[in-house]
Protein backbone atom coordinates (compact mmCIF):
# COMPACT_ATOMS: atom_id res chain seq x y z
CA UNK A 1 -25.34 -54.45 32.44
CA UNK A 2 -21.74 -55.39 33.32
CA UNK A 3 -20.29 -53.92 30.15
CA UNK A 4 -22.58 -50.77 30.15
CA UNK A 5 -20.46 -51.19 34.02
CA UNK A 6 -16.94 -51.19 32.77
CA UNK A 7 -17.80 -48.85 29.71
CA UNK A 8 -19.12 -46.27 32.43
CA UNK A 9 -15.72 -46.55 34.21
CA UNK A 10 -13.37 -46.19 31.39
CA UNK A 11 -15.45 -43.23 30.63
CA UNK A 12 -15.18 -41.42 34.02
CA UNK A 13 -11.60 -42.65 34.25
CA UNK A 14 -10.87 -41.00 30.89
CA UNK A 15 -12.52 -37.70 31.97
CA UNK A 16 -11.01 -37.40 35.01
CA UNK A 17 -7.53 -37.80 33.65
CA UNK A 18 -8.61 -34.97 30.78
CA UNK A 19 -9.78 -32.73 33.67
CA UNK A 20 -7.60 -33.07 36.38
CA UNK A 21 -4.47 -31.44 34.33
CA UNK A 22 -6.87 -28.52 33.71
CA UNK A 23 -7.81 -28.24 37.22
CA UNK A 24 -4.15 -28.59 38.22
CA UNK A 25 -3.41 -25.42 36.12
CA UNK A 26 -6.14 -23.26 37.48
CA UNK A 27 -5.55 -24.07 41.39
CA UNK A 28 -1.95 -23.06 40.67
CA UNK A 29 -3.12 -19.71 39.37
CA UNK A 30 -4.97 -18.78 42.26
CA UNK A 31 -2.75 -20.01 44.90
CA UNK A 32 -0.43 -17.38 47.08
CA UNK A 33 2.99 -16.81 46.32
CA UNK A 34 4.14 -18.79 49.22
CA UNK A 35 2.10 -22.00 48.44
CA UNK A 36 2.85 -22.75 44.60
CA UNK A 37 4.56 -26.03 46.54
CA UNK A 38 1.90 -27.02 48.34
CA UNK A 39 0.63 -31.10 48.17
CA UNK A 40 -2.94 -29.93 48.69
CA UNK A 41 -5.74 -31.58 46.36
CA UNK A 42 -8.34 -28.70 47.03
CA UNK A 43 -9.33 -26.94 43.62
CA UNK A 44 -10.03 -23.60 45.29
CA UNK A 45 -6.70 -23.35 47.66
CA UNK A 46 -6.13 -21.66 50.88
CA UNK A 47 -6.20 -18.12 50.27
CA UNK A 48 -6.99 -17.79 46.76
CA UNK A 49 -5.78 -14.97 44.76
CA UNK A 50 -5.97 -13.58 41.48
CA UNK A 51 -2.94 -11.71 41.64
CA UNK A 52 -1.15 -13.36 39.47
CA UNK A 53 -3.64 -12.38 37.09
CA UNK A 54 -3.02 -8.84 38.00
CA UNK A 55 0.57 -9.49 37.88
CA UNK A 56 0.30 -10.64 34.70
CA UNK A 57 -0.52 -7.07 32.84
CA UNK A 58 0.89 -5.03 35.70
CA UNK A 59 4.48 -6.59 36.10
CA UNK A 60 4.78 -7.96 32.58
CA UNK A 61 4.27 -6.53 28.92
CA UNK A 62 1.45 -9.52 28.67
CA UNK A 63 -1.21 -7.33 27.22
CA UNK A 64 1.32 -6.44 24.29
CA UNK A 65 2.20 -10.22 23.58
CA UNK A 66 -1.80 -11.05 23.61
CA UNK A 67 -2.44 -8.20 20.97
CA UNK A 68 0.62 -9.53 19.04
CA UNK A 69 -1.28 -12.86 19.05
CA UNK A 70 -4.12 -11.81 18.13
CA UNK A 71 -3.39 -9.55 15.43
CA UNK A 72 -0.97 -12.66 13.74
CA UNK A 73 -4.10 -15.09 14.30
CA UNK A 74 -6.77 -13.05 13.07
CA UNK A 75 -4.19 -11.79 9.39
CA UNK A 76 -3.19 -15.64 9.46
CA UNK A 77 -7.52 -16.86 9.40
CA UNK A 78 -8.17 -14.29 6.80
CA UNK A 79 -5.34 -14.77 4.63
CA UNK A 80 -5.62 -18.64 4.69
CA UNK A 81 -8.84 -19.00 4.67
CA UNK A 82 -9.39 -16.28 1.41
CA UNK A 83 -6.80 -18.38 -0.30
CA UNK A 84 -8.17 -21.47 0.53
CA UNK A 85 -11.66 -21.16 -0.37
CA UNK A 86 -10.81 -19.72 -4.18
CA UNK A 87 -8.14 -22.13 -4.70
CA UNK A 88 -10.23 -25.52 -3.41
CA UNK A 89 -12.71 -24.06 -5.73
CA UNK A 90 -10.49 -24.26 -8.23
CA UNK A 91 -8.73 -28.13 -7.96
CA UNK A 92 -12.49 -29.09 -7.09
CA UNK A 93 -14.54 -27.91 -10.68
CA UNK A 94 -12.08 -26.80 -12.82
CA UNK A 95 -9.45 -29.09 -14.71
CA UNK A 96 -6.03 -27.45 -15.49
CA UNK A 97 -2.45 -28.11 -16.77
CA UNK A 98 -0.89 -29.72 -13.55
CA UNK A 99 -4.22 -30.25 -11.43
CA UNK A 100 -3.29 -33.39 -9.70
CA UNK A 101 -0.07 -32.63 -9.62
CA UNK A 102 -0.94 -29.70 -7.48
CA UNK A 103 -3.38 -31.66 -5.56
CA UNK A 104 -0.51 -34.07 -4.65
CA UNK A 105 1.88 -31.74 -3.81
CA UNK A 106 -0.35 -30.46 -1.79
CA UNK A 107 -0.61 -33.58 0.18
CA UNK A 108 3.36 -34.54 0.12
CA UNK A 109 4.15 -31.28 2.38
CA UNK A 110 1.98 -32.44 4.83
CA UNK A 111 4.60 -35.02 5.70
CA UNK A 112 7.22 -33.17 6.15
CA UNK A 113 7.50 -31.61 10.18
CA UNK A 114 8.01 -28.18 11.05
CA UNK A 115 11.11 -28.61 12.29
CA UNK A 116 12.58 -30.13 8.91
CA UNK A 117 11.63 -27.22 7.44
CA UNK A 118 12.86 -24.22 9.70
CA UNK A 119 16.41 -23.59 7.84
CA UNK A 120 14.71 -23.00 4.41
CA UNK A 121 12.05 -21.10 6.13
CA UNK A 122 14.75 -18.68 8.07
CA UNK A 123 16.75 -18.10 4.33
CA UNK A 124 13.66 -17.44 2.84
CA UNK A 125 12.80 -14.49 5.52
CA UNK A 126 16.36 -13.16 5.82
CA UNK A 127 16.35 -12.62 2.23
CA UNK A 128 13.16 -10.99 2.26
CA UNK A 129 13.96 -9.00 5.04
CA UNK A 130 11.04 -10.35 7.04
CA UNK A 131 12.80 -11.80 9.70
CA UNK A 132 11.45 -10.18 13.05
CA UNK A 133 8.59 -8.70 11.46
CA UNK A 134 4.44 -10.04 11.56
CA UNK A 135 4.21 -10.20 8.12
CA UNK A 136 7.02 -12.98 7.69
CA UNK A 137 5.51 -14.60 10.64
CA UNK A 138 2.17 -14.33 8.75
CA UNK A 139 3.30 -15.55 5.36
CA UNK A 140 4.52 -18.97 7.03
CA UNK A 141 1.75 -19.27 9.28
CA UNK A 142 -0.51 -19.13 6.12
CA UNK A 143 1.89 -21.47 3.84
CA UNK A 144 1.69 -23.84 6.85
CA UNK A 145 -2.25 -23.88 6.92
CA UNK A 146 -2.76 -23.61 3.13
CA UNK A 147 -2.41 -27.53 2.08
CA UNK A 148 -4.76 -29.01 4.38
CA UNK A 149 -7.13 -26.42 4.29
CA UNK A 150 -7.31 -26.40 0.50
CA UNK A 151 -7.64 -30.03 0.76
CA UNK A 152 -10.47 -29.36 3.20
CA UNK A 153 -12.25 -26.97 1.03
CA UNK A 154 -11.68 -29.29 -1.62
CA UNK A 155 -13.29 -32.42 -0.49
CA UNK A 156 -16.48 -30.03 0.84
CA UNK A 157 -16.80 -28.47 -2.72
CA UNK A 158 -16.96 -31.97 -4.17
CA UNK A 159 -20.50 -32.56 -1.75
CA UNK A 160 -22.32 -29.60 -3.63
CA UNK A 161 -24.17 -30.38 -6.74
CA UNK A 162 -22.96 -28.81 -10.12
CA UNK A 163 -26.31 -28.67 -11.14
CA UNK A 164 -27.29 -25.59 -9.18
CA UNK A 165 -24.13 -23.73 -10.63
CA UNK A 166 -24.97 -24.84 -14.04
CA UNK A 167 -28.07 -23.49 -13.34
CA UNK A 168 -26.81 -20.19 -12.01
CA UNK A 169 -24.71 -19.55 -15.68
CA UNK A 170 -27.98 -20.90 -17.69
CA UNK A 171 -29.61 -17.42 -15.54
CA UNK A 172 -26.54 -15.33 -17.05
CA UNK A 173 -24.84 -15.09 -13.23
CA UNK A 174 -20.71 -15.32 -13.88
CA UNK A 175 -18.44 -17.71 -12.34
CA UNK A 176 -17.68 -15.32 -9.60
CA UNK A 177 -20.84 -14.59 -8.87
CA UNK A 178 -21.62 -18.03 -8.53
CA UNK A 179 -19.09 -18.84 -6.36
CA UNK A 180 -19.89 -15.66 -3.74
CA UNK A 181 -23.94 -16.09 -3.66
CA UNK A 182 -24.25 -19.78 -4.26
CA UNK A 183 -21.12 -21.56 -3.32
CA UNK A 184 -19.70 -19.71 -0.12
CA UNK A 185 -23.28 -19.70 1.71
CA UNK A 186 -23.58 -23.75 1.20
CA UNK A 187 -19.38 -24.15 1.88
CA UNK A 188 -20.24 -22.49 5.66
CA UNK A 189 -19.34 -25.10 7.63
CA UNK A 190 -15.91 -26.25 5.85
CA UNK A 191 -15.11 -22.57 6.16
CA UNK A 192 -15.37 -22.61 9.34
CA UNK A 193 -13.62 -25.49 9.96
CA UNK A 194 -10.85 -23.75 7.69
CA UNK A 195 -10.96 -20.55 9.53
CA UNK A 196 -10.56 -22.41 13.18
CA UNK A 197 -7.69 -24.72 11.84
CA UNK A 198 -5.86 -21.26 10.46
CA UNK A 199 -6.66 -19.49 13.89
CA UNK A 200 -4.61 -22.25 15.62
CA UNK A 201 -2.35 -22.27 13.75
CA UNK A 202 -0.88 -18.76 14.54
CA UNK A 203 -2.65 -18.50 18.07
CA UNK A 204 -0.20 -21.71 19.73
CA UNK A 205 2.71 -22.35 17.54
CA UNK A 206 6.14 -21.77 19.16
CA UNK A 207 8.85 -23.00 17.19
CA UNK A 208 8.70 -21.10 14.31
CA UNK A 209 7.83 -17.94 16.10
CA UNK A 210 10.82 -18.37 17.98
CA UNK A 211 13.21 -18.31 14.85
CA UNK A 212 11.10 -15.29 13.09
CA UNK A 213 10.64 -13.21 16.27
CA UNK A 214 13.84 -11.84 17.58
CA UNK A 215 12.16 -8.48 19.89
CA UNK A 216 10.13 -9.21 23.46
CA UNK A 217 7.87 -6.56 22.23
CA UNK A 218 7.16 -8.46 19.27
CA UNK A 219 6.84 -11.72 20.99
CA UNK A 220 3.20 -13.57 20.47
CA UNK A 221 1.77 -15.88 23.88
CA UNK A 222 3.52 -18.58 23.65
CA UNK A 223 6.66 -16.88 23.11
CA UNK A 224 5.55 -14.70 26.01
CA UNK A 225 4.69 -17.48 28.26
CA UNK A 226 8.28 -19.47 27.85
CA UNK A 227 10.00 -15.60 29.16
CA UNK A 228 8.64 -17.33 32.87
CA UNK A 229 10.71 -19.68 32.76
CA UNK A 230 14.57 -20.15 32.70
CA UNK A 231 17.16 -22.55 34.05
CA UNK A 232 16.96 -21.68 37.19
CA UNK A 233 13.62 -21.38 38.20
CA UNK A 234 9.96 -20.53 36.99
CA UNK A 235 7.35 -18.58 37.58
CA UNK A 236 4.83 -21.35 37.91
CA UNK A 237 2.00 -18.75 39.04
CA UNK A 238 2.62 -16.56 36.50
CA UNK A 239 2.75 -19.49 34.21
CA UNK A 240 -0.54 -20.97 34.97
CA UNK A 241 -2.67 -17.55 35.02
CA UNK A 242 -0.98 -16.99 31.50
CA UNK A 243 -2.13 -20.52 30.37
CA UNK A 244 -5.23 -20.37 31.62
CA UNK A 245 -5.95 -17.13 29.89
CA UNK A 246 -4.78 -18.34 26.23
CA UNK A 247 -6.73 -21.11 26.51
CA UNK A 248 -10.02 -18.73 26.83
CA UNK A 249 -10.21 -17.52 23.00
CA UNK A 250 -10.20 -20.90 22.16
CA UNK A 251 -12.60 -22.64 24.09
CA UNK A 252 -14.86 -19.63 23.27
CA UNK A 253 -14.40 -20.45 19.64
CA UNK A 254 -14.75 -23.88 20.00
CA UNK A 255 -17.93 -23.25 21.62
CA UNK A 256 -19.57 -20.83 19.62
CA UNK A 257 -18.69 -22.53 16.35
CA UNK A 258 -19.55 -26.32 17.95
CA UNK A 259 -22.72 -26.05 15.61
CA UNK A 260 -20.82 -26.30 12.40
CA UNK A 261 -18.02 -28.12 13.61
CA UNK A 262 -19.23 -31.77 13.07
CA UNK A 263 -20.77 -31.22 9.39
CA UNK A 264 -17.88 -29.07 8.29
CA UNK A 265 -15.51 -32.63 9.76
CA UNK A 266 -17.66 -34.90 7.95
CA UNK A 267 -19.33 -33.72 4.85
CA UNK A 268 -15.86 -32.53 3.75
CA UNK A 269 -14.36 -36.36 3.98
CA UNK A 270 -17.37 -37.49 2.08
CA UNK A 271 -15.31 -37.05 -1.45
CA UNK A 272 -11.80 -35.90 -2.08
């Protein structure tokens, strides 16, 4: 009884310290301009407003920035999750010239940090002529995504029998249509674990954006969200609303795609 006790109040105690940030955020949204200071501890403050909601797509170009986001995010998912699907296929039932080579290569630019790799990264765009552009913001997002989710894919293509694609060819169905009616259906839940990872990616990333993105009008949300503040003060209401409103697609996703979520984590770890 005493441990189910103490177990009970770590538990609580952990929750509450999740939450209360969160909380935090939101009262600071809704709270006047004249009270963004204020010591109170009530979640729904003295004369809540939601202007700084309104503020946010009146005063500021914040409905640009979100469809900047979203467009990035939603070419970044696609992309990476296309290329990741065919090519985890491919390291998972077909051996090649340089197959594990690949597959460790794979893995050894997983260690390296974004920041270590933001000089090569810029060179790479400026002689492209990508820099300030989506599709150079795009084409990193996606290299960044690629090695785990291929790994990903990988390890969930490794769960699923050969036996029914055999099967499939013995019927006189090709490779590709193997993969697209057979495969793809049973992969569902490593997809989608592929296609959240890609989404956010793009969706919350700063530091690169901020090299590749040189024009406010092409700035994503978290670019965006850094123009309220400076060095000499910040727009903490505007701040909060902004926060609280990227963190919406995601939770949404997160929820709708919860049913997947824990077999497309697992199943995929099973062999690799």
């Amino acid at each position: 009884m005493l441990k189910k006790l103490i177990l009970f109040i770590v538990l609580l105690a952990v929750t509450v310290g999740t939450i209360y940030p969160v909380l935090t955020v939101i009262t600071v949204s809704l709270r006047p301009g004249d009270r963004l200071l204020s010591t109170s501890l009530a979640i729904i403050p003295d004369g809540a407003t939601f202007e700084n909601y309104i503020a946010l797509f009146r005063d500021k170009p914040f409905a640009r920035w979100m469809f900047n986001s979203t467009l990035v995010a939603l070419a970044v998912t696609i992309f990476a999750t296309a290329l990741a699907s065919t090519a985890g296929y491919a390291f998972s039932r077909f051996r090649f010239p340089g197959h594990r080579a690949g597959m460790t290569l794979l893995l050894v630019t997983q260690m390296f940090p974004a920041t270590m790799l933001l000089l090569p990264l810029f060179l790479m765009l400026a002689k492209l002529q990508l820099i300030n552009s989506y599709l150079g913001l795009i084409a990193v997002y996606s290299a960044t995504a690629l090695p785990f989710t291929i790994w990903q894919m990988k390890g969930y293509y490794d769960t699923i029998p050969r036996e029914l694609e055999e099967a499939a060819l013995m019927d006189g169905a090709g490779y590709w249509r193997v993969f697209y009616s057979i495969i793809l259906p049973l992969a569902a839940p490593a997809l989608v674990i592929t296609a959240l990872f890609s989404f956010l990616t793009a969706w919350s990333e700063y530091i690169v954006a901020a090299q590749v993105l040189l024009t406010e009008n092409l700035f994503t949300l978290p670019l965006g969200l850094k123009q309220f503040q400076s060095s000499m003060t910040t727009e903490w209401g505007l701040y909060s609303a902004g926060s609280i409103i990227v963190s919406i697609p995601v939770i949404a996703l997160f929820l709708y795609l919860s049913k997947w979520l824990v077999s497309g984590l697992t199943l995929g770890s099973v062999k690799g």
